[in-house]
Protein backbone atom coordinates (compact mmCIF):
# COMPACT_ATOMS: atom_id res chain seq x y z
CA UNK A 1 36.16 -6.63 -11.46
CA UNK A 2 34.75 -3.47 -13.39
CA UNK A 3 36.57 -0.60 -13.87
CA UNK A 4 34.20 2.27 -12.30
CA UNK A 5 35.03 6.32 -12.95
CA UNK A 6 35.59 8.69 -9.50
CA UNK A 7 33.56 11.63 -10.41
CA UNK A 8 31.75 14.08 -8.22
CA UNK A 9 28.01 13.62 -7.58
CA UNK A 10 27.40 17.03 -9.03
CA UNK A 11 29.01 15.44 -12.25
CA UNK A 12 26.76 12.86 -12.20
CA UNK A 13 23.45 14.31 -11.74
CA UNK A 14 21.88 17.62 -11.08
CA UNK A 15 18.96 17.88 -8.59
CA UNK A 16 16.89 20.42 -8.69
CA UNK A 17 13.89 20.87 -5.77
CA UNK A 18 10.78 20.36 -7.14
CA UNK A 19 7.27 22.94 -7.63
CA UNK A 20 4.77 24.65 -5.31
CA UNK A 21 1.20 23.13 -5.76
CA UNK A 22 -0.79 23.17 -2.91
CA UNK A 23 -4.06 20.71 -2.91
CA UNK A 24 -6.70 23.26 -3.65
CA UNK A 25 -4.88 24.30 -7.00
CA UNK A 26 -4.51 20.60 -8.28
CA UNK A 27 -7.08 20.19 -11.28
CA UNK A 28 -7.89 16.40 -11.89
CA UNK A 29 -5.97 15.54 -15.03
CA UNK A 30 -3.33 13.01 -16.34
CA UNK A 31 -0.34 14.06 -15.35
CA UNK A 32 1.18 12.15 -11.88
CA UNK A 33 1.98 15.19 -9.18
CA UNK A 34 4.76 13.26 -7.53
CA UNK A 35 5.34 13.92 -3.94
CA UNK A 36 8.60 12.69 -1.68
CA UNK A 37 7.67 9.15 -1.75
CA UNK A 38 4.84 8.28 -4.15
CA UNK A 39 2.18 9.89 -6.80
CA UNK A 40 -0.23 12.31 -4.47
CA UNK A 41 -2.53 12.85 -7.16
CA UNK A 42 -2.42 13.62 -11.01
CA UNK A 43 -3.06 17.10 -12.39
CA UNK A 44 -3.79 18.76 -15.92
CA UNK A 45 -0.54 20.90 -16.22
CA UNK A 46 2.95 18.98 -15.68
CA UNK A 47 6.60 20.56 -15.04
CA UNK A 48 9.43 18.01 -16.43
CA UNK A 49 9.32 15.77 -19.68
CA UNK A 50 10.22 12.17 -18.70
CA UNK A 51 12.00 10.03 -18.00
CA UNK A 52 11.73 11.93 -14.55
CA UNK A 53 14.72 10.57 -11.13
CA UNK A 54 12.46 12.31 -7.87
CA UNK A 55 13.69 11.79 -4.34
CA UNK A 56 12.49 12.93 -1.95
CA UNK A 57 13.65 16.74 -0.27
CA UNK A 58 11.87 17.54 2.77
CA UNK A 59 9.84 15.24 5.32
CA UNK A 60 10.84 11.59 4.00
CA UNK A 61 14.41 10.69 2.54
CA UNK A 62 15.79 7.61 0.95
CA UNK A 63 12.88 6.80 -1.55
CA UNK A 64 13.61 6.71 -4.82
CA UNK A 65 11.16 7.15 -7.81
CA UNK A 66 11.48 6.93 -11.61
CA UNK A 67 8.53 8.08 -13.85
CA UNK A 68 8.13 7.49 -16.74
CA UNK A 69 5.50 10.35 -17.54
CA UNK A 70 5.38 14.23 -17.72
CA UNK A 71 4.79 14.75 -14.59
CA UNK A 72 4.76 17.59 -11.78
CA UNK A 73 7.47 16.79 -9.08
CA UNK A 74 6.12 18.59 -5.64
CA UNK A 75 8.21 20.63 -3.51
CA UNK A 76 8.71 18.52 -0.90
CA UNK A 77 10.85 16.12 -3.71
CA UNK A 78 14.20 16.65 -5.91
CA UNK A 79 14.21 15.66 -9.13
CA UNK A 80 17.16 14.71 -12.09
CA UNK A 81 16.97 18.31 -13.64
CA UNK A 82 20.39 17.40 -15.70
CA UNK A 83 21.91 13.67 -16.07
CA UNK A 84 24.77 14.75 -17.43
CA UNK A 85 24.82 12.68 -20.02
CA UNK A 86 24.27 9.32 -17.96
CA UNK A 87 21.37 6.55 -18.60
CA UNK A 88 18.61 8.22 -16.81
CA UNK A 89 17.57 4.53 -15.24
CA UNK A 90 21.38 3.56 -14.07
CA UNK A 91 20.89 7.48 -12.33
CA UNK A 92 18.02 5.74 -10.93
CA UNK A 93 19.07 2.49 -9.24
CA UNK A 94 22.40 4.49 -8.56
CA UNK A 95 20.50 6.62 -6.08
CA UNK A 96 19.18 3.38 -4.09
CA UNK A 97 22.70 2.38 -2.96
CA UNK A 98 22.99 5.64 -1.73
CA UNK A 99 20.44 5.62 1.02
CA UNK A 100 20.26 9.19 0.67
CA UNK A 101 18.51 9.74 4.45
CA UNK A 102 22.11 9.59 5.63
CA UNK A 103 22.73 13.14 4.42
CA UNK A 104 19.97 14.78 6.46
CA UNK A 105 20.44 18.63 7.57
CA UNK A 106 17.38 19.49 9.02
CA UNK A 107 17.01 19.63 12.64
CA UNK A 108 13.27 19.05 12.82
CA UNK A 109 11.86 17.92 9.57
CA UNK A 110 14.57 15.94 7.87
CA UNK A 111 15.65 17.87 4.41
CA UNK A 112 18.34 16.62 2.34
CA UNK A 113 21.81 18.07 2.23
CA UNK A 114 22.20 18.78 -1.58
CA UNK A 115 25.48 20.99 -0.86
CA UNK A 116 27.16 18.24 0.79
CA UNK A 117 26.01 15.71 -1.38
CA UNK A 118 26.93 17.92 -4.76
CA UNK A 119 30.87 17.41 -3.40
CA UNK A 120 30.75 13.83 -3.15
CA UNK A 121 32.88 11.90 -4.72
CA UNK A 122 31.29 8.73 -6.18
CA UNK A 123 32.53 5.75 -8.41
CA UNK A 124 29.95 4.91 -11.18
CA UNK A 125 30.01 2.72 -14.68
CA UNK A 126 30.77 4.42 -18.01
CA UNK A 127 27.95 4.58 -20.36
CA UNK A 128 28.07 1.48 -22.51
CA UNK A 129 28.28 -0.77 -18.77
CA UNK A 130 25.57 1.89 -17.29
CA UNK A 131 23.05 -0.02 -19.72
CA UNK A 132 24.21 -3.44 -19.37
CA UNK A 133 23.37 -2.69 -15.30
CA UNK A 134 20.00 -1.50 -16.91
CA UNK A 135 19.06 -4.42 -19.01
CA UNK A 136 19.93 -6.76 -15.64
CA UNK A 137 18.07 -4.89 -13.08
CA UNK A 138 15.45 -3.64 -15.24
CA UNK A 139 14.33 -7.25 -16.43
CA UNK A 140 13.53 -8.18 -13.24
CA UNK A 141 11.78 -4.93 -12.33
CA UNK A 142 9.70 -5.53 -15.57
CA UNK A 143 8.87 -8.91 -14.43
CA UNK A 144 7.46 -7.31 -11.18
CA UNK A 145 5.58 -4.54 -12.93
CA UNK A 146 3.96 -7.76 -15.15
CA UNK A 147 2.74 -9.54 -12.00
CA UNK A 148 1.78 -6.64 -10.38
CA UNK A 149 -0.88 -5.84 -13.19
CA UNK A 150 -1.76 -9.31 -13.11
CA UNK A 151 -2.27 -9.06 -9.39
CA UNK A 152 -4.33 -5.40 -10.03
CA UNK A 153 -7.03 -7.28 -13.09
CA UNK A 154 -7.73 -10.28 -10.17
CA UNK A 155 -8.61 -7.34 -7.88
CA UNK A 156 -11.05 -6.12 -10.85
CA UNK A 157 -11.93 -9.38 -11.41
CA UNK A 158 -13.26 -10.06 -7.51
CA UNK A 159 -14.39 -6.41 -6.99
CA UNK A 160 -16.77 -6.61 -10.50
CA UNK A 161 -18.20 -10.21 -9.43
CA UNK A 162 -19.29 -8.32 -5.99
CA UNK A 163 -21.07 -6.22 -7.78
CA UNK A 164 -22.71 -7.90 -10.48
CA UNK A 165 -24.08 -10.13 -7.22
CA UNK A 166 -24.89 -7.93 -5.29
CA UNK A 167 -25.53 -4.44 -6.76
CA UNK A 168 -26.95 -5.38 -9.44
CA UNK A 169 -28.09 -8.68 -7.87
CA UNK A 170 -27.35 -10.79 -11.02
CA UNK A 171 -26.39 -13.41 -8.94
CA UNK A 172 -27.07 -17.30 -10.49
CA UNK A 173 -30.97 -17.79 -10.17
CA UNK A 174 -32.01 -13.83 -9.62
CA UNK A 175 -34.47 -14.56 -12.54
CA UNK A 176 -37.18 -15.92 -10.37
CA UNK A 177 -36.52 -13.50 -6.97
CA UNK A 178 -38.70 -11.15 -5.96
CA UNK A 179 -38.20 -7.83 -4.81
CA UNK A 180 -39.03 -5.50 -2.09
CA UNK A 181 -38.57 -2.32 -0.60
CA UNK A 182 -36.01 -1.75 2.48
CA UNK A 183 -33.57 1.07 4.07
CA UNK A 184 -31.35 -0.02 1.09
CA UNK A 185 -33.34 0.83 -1.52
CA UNK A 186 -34.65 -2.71 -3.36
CA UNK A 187 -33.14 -5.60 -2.31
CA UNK A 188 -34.14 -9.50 -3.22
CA UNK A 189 -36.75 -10.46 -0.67
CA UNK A 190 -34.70 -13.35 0.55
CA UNK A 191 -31.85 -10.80 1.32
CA UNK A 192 -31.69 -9.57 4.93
CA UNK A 193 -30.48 -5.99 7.16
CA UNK A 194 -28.97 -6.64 10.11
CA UNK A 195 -26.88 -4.23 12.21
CA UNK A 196 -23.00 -4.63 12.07
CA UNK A 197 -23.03 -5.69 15.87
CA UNK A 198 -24.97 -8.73 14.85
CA UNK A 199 -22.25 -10.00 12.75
CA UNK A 200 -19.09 -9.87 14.97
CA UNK A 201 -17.58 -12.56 16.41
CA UNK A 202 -15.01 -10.45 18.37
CA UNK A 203 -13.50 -7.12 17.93
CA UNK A 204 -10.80 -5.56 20.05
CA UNK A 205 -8.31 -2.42 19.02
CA UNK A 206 -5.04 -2.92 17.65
CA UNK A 207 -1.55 -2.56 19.42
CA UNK A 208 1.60 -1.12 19.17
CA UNK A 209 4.10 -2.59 21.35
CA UNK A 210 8.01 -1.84 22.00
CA UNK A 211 11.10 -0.86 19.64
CA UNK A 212 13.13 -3.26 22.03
CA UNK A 213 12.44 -6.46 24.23
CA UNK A 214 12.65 -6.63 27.70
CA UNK A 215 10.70 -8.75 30.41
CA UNK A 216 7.13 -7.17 29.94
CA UNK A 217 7.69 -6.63 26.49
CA UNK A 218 8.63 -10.58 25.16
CA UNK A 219 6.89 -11.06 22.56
CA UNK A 220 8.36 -10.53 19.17
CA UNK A 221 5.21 -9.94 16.62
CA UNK A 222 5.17 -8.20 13.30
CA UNK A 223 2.05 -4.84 13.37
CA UNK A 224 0.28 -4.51 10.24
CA UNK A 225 -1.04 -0.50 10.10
CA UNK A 226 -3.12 1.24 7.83
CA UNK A 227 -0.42 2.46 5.92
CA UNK A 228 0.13 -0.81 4.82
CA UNK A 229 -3.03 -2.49 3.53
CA UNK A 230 -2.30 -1.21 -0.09
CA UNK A 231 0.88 -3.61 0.03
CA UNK A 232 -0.43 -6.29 2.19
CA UNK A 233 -3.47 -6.91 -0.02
CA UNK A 234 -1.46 -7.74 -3.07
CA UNK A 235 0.90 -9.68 -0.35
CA UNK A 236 3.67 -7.53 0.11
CA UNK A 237 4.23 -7.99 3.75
CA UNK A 238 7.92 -5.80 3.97
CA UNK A 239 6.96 -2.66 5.08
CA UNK A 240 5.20 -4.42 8.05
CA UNK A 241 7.64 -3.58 11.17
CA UNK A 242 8.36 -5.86 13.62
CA UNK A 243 8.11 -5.16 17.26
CA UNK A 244 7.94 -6.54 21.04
CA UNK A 245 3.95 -6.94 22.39
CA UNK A 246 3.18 -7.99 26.00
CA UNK A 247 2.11 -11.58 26.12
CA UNK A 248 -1.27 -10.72 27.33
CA UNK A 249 -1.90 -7.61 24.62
CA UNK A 250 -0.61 -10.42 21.72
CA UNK A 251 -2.56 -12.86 22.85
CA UNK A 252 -5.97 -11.11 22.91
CA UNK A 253 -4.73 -9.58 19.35
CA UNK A 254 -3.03 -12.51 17.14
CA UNK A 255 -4.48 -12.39 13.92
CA UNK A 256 -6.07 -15.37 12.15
CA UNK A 257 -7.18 -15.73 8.64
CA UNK A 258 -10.55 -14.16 7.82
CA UNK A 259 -9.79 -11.91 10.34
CA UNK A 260 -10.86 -8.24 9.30
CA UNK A 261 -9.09 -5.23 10.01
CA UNK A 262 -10.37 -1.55 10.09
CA UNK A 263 -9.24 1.10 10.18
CA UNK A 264 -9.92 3.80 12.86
CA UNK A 265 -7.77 7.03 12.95
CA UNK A 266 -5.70 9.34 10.49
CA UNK A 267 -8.46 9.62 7.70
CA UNK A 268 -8.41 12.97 5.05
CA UNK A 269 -10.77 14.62 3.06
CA UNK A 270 -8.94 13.18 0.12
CA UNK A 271 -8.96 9.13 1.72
CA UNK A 272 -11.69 9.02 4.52
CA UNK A 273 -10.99 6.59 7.46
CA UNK A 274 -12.25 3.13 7.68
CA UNK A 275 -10.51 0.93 5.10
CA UNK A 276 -9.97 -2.30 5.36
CA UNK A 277 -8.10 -5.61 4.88
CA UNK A 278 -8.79 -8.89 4.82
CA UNK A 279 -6.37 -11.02 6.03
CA UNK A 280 -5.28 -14.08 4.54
CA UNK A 281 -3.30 -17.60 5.46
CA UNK A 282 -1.12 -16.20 3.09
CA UNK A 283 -0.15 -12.88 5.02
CA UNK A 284 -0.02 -14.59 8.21
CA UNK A 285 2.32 -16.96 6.59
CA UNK A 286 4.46 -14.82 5.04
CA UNK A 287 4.60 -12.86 8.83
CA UNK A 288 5.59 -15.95 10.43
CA UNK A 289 2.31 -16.40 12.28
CA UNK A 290 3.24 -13.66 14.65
CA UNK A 291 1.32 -10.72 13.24
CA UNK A 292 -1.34 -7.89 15.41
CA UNK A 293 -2.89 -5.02 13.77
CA UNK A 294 -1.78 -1.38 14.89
CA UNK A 295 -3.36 1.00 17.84
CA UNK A 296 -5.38 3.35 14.95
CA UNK A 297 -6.86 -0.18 13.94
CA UNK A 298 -9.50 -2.83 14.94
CA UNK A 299 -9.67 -6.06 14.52
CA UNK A 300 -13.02 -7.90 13.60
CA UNK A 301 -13.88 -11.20 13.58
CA UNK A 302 -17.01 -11.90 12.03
CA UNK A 303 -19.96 -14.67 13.44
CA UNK A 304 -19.24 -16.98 10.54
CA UNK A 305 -23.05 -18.87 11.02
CA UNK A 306 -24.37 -14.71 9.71
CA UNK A 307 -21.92 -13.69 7.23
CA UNK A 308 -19.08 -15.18 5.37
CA UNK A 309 -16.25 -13.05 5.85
CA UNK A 310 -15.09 -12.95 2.45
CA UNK A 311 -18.52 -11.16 1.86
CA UNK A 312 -18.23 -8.99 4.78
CA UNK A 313 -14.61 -7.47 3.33
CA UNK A 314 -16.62 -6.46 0.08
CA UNK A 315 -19.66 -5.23 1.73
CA UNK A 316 -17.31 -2.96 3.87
CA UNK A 317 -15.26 -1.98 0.22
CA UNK A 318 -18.83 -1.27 -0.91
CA UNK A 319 -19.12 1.12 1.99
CA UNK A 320 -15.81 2.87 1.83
CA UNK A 321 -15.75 3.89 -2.14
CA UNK A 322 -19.22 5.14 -2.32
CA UNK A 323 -18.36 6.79 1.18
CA UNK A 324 -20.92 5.69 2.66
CA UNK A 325 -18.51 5.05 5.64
CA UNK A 326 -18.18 8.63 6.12
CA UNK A 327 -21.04 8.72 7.63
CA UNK A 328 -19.13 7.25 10.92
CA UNK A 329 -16.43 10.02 10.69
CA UNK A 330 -15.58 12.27 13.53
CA UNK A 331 -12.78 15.12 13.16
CA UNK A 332 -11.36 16.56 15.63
CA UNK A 333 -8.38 18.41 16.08
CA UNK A 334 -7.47 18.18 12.50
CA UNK A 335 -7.98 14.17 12.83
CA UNK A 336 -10.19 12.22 11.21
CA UNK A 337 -11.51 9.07 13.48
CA UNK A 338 -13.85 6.45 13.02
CA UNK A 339 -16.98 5.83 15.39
CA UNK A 340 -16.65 2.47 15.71
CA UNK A 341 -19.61 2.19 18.82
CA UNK A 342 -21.58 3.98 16.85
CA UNK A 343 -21.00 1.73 13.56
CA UNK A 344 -21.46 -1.25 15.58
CA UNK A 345 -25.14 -0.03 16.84
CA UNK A 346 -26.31 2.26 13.33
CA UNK A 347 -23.86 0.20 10.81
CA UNK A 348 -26.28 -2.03 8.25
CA UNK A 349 -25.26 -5.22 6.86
CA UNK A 350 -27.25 -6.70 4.07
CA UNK A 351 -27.08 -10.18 3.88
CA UNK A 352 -27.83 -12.66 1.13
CA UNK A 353 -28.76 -16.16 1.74
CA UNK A 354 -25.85 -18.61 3.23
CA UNK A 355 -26.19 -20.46 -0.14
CA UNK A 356 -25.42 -17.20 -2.16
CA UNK A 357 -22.77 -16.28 0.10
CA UNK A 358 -20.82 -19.53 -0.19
CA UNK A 359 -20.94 -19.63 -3.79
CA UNK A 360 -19.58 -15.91 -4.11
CA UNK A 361 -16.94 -17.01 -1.44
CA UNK A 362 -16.38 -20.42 -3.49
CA UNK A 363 -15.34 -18.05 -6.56
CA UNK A 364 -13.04 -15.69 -4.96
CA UNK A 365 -11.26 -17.70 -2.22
CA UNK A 366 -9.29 -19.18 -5.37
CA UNK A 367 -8.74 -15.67 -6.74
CA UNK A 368 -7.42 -14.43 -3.41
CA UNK A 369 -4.58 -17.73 -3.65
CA UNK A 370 -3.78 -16.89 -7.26
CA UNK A 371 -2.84 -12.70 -6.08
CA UNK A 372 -0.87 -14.63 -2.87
CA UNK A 373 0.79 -16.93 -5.70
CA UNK A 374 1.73 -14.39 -7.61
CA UNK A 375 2.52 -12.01 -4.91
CA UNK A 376 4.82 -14.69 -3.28
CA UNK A 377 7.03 -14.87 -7.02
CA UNK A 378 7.39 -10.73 -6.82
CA UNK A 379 8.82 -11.18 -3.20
CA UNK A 380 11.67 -13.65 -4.70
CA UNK A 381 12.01 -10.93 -7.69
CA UNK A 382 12.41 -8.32 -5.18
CA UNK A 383 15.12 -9.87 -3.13
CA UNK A 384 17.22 -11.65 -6.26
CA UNK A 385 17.02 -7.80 -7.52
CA UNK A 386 18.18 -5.97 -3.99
CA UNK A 387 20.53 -8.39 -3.81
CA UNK A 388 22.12 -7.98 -7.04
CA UNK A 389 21.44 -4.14 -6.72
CA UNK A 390 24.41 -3.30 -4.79
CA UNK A 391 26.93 -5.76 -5.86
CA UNK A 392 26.62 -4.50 -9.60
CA UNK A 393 26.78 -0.59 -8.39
CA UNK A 394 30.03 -1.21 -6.66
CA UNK A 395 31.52 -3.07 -9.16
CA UNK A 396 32.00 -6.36 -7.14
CA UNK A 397 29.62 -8.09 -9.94
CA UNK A 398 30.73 -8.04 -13.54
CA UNK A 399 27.89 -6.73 -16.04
């Protein structure tokens, strides 16, 4: 067994909470403005020279971030101020065994205790062992930071083909169309507009369900929200929770591959509402087959003799980043939501020819199984690493 060193926390690392910068002063620039749990934005100033430890403060506590930029760590975070002579990465997965939500003070919005935790006493490698736990843990989060960019140019890859197809329409045999003039703008005169009503299959909001089981509440089913299409499109179904749905509300809501899902409530000016996410046999899979979408969501099901679904998803991708989808926004009391009746009955669809259609879907079906492949190997990378993660910190693993 390794031989670890009882020191206090305050001995291993200093925290320090991180800088005002409220969203109307942030300039777009390069530098990542990193809030409790992820980058918020990137400015053109930065506060700390990396490598840069942030956890979050104030609001959400456990995360654990290492950047490896200048960067401007938000107010609502800590970051490593002083490592005290430690590897700056061992500092890093150090803090993960922690699960630093456990020193909470606040009584409304949870805010880390940084006097109680300075007093700790901790047990931690010296420094030649503190980079052998590096080199282990770090190889396999390199390995996941490879796939994951590999995952990111198959996105680029599907997202480009859609619009080479069909926004620029140099889609296979567009030499001999003709054009004409619609809503759209020019379109091929073989294209189509129909309204988005015309297209669905089925459509029904999301659920929610029950923390715990009991006789109305039986059926165990994971929800898939908003929060978590980022992760779920690359196929990273763990943040997904799982909960207990009447049999009646799970039935009318089980989610089947090609199903769409949109989403309806909790928008910003910054990301407006109505993303979306395709799900796959893959997801559904990975969820054990037992998967709804959440209560700020609906689910669509397209009429697959109008559109292929796999077109539909871009179509509505189309929509969202030229914001054309704000169009259906409504805010109201400081939310944004979605006006889904009105989409359904003032929502256009343009629709290329079946044949078009099946060939786009007959090129990106296999690039949607190559991001699940790859997605599936970063889930085993993620679990040999968390498992390994705590056993080397305590010493119960030689390095």
């Amino acid at each position: 067994m390794n031989m670890l060193m009882k020191i206090t926390f305050d001995e291993f690392v200093r925290l320090n909470r991180g800088f005002d910068l409220p969203d109307s002063d942030i300039v777009s620039g390069e530098y990542p403005v990193v809030a409790s749990t992820n980058i918020k934005a990137y400015h053109n100033e930065y506060k700390v020279e990396p490598p840069v430890v942030v956890t979050g403060r104030s609001g959400s506590l456990g995360s654990v971030q290492y950047i490896t930029k200048k960067c401007w760590p938000l107010n609502t975070s800590l970051y490593a101020k002083d490592y005290r002579g430690n590897n700056p990465q061992y500092v890093y997965y150090f803090l993960q065994t922690m699960h630093l939500e456990q020193y909470n003070a606040g009584a409304g919005v949870p805010t880390l205790n940084q006097n109680h935790l300075q007093r700790l006493k901790i047990n931690v490698h010296n420094k030649e062992e503190q980079g052998k736990v590096v080199a282990i843990l770090s190889a396999y989060d390199n390995l996941i930071e490879t796939n994951n960019k590999r995952i990111k140019v198959l996105e680029q890859m599907a997202e480009n083909l859609y619009k080479e197809w069909f926004v620029r329409f140099r889609f296979p045999g567009n030499e001999t169309v003709e054009f004409e003039n619609s809503k759209l703008g020019r379109i091929p005169s073989s294209f189509s507009i129909v309204k988005m009503q015309d297209a669905f299959d089925y459509y029904i909001g999301g659920g929610w369900g029950n923390d715990d089981e009991d006789k109305e509440f039986s059926v165990e089913a994971y929800v898939i929200r908003g929060t978590d299409f980022p992760r779920v499109s690359r196929g990273d179904v763990s943040s997904c929770p799982l909960r207990y749905h009447k049999k009646s509300n799970y039935v009318a809501r089980e989610l089947k591959p090609d199903d769409i899902i949109l989403e309806v409530s909790g928008g910003t000016s910054d990301q407006p509402v109505g993303r979306t996410l395709l799900v796959t046999s893959e997801v559904i899979e990975q969820l054990e087959r037992k998967v709804i979408c959440a209560s700020f969501c609906k689910q669509i099901r397209v009429n697959t003799e109008v559109v292929s679904p796999i077109y539909f998803f871009y179509w509505m991708q189309f929509l969202y980043e030229t914001r054309i989808i704000e169009r259906f926004q409504l805010q109201s009391t400081g939310i944004i939501n979605f006006q889904f009746d009105y989409f359904l009955r003032k929502g256009d669809l343009m629709l290329p020819t079946k044949e078009i259609m099946d060939s786009f879907e007959s090129l990106i079906r296999p690039i949607h199984k190559e991001i699940a492949s790859i997605a599936k190997e970063n889930a085993n990378l993620i679990k040999q690493r968390d498992l390994l993660l705590p056993r080397l910190m305590s010493g119960k693993l030689e390095v």
